[in-house]
Structures are given as C-alpha cells and as structure tokens.
PDB file of N, CA and C in Angstrom:
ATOM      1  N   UNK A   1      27.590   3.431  -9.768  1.00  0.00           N
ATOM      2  CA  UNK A   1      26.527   3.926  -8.906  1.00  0.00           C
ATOM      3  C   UNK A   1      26.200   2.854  -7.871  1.00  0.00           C
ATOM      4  N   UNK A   2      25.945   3.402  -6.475  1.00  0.00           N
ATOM      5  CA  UNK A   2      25.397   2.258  -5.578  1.00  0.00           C
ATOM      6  C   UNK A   2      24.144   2.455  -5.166  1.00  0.00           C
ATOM      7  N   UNK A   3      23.572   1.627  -5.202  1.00  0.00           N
ATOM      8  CA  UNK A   3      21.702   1.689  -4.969  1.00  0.00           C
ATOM      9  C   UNK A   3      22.015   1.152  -2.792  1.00  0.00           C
ATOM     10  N   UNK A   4      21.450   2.110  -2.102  1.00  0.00           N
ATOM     11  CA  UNK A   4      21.417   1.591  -0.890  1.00  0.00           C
ATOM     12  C   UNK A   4      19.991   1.459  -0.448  1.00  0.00           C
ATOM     13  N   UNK A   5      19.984   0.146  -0.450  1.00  0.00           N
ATOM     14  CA  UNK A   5      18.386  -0.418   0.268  1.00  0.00           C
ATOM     15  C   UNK A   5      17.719   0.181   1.353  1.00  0.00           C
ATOM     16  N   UNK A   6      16.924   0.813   1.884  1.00  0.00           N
ATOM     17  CA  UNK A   6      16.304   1.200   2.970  1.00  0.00           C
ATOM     18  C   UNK A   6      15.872  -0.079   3.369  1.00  0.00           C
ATOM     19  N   UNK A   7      16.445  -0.537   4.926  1.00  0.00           N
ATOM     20  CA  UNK A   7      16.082  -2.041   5.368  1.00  0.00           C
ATOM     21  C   UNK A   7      14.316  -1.560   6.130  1.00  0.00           C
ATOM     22  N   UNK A   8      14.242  -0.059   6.411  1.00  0.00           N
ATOM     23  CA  UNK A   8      13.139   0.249   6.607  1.00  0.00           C
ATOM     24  C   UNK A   8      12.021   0.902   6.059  1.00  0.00           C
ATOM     25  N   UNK A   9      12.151   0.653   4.517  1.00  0.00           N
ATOM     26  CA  UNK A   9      11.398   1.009   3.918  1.00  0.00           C
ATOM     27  C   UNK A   9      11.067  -0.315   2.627  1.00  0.00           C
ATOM     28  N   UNK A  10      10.423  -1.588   3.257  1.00  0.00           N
ATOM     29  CA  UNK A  10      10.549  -2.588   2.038  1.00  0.00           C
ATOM     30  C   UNK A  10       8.895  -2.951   1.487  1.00  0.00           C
ATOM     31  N   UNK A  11       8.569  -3.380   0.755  1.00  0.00           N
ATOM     32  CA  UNK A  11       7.693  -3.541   0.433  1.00  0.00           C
ATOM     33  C   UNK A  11       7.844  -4.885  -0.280  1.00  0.00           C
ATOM     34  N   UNK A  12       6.713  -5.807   0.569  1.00  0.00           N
ATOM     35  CA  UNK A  12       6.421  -7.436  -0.064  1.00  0.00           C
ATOM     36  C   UNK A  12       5.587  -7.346  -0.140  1.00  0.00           C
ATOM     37  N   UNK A  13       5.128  -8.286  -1.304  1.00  0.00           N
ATOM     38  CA  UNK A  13       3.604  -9.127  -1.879  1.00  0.00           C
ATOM     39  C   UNK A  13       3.705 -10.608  -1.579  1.00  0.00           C
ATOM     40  N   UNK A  14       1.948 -10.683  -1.124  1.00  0.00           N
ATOM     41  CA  UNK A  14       2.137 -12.155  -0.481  1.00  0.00           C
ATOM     42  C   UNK A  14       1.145 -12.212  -0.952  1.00  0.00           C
ATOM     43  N   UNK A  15       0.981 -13.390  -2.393  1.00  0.00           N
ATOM     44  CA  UNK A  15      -0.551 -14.209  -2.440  1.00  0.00           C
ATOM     45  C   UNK A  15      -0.819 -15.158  -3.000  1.00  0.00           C
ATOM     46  N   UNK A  16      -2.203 -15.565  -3.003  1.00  0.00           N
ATOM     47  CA  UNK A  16      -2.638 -16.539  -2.375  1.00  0.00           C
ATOM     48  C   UNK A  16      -3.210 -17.656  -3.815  1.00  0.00           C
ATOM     49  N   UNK A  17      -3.160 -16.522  -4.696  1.00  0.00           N
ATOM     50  CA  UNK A  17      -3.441 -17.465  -6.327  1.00  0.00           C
ATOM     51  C   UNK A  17      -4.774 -16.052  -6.128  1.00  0.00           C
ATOM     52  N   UNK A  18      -5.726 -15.740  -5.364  1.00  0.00           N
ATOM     53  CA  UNK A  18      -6.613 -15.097  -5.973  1.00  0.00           C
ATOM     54  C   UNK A  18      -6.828 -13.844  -5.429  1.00  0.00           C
ATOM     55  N   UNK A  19      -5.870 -13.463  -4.257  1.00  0.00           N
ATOM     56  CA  UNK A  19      -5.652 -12.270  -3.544  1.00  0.00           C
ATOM     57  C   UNK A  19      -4.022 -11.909  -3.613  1.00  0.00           C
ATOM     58  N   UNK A  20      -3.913 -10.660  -3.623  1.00  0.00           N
ATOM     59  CA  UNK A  20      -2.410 -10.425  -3.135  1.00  0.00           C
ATOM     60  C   UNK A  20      -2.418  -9.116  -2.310  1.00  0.00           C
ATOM     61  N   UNK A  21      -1.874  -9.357  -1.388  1.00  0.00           N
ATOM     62  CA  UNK A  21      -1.410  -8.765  -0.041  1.00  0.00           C
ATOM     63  C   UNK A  21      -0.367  -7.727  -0.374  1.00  0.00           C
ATOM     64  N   UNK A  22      -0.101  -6.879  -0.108  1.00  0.00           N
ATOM     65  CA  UNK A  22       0.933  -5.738  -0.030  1.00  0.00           C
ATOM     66  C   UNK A  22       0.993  -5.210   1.576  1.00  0.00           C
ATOM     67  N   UNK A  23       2.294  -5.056   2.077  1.00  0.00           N
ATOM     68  CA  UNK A  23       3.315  -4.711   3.016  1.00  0.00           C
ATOM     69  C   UNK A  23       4.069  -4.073   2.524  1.00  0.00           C
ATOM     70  N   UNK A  24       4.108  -2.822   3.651  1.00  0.00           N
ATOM     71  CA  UNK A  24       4.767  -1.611   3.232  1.00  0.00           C
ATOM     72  C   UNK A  24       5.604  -1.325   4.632  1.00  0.00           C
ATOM     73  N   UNK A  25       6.682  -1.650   4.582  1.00  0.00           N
ATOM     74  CA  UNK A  25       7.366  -1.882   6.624  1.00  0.00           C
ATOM     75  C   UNK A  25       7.451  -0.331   6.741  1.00  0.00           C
ATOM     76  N   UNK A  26       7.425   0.686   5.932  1.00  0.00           N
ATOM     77  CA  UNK A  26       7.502   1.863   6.128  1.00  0.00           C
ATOM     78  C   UNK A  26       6.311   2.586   6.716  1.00  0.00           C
ATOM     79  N   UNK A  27       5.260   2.045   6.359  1.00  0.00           N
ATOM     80  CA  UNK A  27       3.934   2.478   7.064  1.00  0.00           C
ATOM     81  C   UNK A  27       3.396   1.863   8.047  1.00  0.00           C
ATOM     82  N   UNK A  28       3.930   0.795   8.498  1.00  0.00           N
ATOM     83  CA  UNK A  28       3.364  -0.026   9.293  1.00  0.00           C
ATOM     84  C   UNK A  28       3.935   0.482  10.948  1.00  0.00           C
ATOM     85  N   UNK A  29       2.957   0.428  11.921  1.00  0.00           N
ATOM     86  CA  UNK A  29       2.479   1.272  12.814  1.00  0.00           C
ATOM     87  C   UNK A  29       2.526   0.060  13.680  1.00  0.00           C
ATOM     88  N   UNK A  30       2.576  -1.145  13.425  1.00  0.00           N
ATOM     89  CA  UNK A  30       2.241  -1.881  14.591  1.00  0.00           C
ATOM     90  C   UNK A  30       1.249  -2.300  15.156  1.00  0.00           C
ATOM     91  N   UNK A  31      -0.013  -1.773  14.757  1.00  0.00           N
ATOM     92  CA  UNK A  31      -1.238  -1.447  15.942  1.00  0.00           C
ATOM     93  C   UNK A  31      -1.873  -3.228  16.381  1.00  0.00           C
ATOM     94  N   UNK A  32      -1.331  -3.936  15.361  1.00  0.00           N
ATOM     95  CA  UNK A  32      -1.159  -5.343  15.682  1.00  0.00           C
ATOM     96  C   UNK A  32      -2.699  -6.194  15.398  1.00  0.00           C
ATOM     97  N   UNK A  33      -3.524  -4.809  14.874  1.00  0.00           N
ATOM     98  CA  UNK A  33      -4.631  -5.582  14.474  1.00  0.00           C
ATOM     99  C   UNK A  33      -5.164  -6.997  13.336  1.00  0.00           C
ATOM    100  N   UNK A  34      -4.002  -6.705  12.278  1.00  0.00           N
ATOM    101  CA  UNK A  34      -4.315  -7.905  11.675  1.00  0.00           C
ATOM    102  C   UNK A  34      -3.852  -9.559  12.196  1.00  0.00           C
ATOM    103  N   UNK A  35      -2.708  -9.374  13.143  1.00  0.00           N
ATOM    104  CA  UNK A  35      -2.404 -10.640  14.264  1.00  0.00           C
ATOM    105  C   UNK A  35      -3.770 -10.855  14.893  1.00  0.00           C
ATOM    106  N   UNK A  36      -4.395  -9.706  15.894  1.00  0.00           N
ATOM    107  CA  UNK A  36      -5.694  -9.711  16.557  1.00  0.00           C
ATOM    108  C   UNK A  36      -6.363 -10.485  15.717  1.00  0.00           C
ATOM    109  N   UNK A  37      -7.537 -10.233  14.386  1.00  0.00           N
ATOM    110  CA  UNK A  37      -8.237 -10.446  13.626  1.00  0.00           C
ATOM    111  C   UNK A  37      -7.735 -12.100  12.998  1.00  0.00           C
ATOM    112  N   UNK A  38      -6.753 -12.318  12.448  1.00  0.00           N
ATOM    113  CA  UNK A  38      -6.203 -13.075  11.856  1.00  0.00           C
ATOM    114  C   UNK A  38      -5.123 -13.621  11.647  1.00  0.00           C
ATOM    115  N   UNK A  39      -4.890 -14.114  13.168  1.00  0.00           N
ATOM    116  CA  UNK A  39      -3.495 -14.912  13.491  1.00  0.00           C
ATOM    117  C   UNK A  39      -2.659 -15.927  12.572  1.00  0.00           C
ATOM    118  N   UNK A  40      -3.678 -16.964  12.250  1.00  0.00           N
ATOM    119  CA  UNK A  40      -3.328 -17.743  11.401  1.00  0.00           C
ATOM    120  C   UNK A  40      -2.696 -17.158  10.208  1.00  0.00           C
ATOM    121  N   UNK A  41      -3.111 -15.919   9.616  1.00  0.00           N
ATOM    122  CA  UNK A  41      -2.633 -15.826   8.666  1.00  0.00           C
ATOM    123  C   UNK A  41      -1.306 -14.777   8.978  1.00  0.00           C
ATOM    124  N   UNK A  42      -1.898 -13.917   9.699  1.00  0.00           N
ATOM    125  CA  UNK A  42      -0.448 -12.790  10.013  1.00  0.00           C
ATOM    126  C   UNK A  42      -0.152 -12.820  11.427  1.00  0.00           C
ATOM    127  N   UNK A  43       0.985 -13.905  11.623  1.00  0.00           N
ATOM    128  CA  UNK A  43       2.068 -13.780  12.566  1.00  0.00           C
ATOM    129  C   UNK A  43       3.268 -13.593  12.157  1.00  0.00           C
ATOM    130  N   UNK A  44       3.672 -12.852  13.182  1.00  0.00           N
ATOM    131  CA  UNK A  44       5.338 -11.916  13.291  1.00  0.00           C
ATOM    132  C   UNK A  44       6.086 -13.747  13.563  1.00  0.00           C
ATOM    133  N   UNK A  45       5.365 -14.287  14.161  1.00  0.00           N
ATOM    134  CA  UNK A  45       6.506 -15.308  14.815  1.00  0.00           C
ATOM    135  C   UNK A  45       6.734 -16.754  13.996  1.00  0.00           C
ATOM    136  N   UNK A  46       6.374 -16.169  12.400  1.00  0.00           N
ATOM    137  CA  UNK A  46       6.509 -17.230  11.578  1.00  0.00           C
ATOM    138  C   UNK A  46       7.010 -16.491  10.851  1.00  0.00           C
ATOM    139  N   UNK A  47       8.097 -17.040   9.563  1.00  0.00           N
ATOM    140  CA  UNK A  47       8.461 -16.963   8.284  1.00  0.00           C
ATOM    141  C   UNK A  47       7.568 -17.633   6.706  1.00  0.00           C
ATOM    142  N   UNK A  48       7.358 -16.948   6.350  1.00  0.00           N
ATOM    143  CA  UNK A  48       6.994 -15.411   6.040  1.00  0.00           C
ATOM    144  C   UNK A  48       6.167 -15.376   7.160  1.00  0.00           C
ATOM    145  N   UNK A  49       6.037 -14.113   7.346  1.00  0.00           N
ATOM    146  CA  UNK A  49       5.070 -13.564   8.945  1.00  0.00           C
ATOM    147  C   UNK A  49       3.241 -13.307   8.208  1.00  0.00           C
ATOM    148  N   UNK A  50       3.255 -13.316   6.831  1.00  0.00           N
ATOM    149  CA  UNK A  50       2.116 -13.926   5.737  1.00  0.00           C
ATOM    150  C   UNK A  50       2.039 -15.054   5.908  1.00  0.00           C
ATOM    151  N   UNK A  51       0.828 -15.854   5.840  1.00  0.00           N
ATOM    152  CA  UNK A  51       0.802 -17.428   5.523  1.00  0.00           C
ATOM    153  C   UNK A  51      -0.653 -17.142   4.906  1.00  0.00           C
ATOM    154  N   UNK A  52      -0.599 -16.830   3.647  1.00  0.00           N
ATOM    155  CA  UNK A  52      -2.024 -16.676   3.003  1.00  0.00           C
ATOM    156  C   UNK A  52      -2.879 -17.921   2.474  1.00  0.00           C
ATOM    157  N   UNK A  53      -1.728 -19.055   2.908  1.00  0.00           N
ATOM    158  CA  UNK A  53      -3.300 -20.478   2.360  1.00  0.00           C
ATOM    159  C   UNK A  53      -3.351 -20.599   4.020  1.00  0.00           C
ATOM    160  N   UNK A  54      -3.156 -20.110   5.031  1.00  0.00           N
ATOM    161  CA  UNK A  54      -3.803 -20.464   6.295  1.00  0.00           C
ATOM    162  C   UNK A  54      -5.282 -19.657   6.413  1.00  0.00           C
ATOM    163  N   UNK A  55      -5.876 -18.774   5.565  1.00  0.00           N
ATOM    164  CA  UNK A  55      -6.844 -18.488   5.874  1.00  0.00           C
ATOM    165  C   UNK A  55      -8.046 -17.859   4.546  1.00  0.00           C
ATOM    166  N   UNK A  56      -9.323 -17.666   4.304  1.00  0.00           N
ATOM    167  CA  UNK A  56      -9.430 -17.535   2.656  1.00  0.00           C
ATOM    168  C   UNK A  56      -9.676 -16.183   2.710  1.00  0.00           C
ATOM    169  N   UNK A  57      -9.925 -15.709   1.276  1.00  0.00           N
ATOM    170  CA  UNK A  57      -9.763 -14.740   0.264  1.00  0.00           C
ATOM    171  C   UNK A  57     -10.313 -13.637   1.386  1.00  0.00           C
ATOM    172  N   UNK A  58     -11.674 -14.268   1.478  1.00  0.00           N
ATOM    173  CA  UNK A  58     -12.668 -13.161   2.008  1.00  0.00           C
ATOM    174  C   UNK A  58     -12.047 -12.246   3.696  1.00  0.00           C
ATOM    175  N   UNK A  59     -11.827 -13.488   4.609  1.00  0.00           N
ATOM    176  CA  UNK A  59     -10.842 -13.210   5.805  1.00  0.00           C
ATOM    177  C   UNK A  59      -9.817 -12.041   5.645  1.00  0.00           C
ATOM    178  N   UNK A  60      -9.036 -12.300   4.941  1.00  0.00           N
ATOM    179  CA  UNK A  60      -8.085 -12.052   4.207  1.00  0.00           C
ATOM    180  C   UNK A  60      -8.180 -10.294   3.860  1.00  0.00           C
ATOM    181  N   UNK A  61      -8.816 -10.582   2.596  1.00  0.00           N
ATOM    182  CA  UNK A  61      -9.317  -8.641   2.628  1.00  0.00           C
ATOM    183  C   UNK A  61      -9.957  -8.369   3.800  1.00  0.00           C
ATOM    184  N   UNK A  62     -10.722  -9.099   4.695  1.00  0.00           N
ATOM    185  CA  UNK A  62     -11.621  -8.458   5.585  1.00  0.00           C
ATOM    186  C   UNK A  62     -10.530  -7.487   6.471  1.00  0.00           C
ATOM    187  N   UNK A  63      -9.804  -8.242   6.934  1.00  0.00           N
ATOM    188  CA  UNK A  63      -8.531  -7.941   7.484  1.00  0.00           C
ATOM    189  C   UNK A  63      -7.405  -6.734   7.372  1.00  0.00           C
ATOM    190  N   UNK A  64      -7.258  -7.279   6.424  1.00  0.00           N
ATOM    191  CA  UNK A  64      -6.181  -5.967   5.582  1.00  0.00           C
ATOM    192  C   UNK A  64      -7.204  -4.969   5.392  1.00  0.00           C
ATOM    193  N   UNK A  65      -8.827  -5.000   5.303  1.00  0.00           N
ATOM    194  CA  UNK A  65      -9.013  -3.226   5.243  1.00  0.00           C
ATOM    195  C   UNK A  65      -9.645  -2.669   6.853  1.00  0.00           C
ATOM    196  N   UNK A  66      -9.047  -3.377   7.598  1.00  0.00           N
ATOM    197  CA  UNK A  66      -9.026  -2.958   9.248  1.00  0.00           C
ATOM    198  C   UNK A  66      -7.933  -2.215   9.452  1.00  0.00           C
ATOM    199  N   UNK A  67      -6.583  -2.434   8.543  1.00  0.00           N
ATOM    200  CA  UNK A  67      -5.460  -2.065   9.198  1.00  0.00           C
ATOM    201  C   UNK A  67      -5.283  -0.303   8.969  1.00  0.00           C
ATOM    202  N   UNK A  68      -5.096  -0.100  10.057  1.00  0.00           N
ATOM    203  CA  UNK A  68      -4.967   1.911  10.332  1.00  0.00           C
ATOM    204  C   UNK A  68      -4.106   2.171   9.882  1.00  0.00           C
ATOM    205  N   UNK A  69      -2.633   2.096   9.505  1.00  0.00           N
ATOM    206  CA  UNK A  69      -1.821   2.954   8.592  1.00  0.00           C
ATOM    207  C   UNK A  69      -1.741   2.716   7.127  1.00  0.00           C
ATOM    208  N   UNK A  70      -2.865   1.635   6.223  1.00  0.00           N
ATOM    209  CA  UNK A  70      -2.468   1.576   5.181  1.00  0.00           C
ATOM    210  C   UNK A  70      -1.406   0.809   5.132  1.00  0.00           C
ATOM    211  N   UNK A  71      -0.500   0.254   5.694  1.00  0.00           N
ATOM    212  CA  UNK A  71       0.842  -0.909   5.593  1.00  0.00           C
ATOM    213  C   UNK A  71       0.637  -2.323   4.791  1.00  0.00           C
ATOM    214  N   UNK A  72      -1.106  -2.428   5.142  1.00  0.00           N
ATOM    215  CA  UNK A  72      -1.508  -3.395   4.394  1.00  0.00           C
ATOM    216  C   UNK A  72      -2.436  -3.219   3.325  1.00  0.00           C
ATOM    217  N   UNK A  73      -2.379  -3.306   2.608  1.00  0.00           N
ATOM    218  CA  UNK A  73      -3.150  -3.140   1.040  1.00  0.00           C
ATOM    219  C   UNK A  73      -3.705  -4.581   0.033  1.00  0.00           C
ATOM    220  N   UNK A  74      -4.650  -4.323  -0.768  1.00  0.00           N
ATOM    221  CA  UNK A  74      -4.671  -5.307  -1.498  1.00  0.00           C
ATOM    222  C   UNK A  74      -4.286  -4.675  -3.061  1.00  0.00           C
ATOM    223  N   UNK A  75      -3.512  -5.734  -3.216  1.00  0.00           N
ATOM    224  CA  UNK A  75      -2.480  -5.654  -4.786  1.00  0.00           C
ATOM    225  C   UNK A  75      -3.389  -5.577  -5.837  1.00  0.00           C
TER     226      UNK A  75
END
C-alpha cells in the first residue's frame, strides 16, 4: 500500500512548554492577521514560520483566536 501525503493538507504543532499552537495549511486563508498582530512570533520568512518563545502564552492565544479560517487553533 502507498500512503500519498497531501503537501497541501499538513498539519503542525508548535509549543511553547505551556501553549500549543495547531496549523492546519489546508484551512489557512492567508488573511495574514496573525503576522499583523504578532510578527515576532508568526513569520512566513523564518523557519519554523512559529517562533513561540519569541512571544508569551497570553499574546499567543490572543492571536490565534483572531485568525478567520480556524488554520490556527490552540492544541
């Protein structure tokens, strides 16, 4: 049997020791608000494009429950 990955449908967890982040590239819309809100922590133009000790807990969820398609979640 071969399992074929959807490269557009992935889902990562990113956290932080007391939050965890969920990304869903399948729902994600772009609307670019959590870059807006919270650069430090979510930029596209870093690896991981997460950097969850750049910013704390509270930021953090504040953030992820701004985002309009649900792409971002807390774990």
């Amino acid at each position: 049997m071969i399992t074929v990955m959807d490269k557009n449908d992935v889902t990562k967890h990113y956290s932080n020791g007391e939050v965890i982040v969920v990304w869903q590239s399948a729902k994600c819309i772009h609307s670019g608000n959590c870059v807006k809100n919270l650069k430090p922590v979510f930029n596209p133009q870093q690896k991981p494009w997460i950097q969850m000790d750049k910013g704390s807990s509270g930021e953090i969820k504040d953030t992820v429950a701004k985002c309009p398609s649900g792409a971002l979640s807390i774990g």
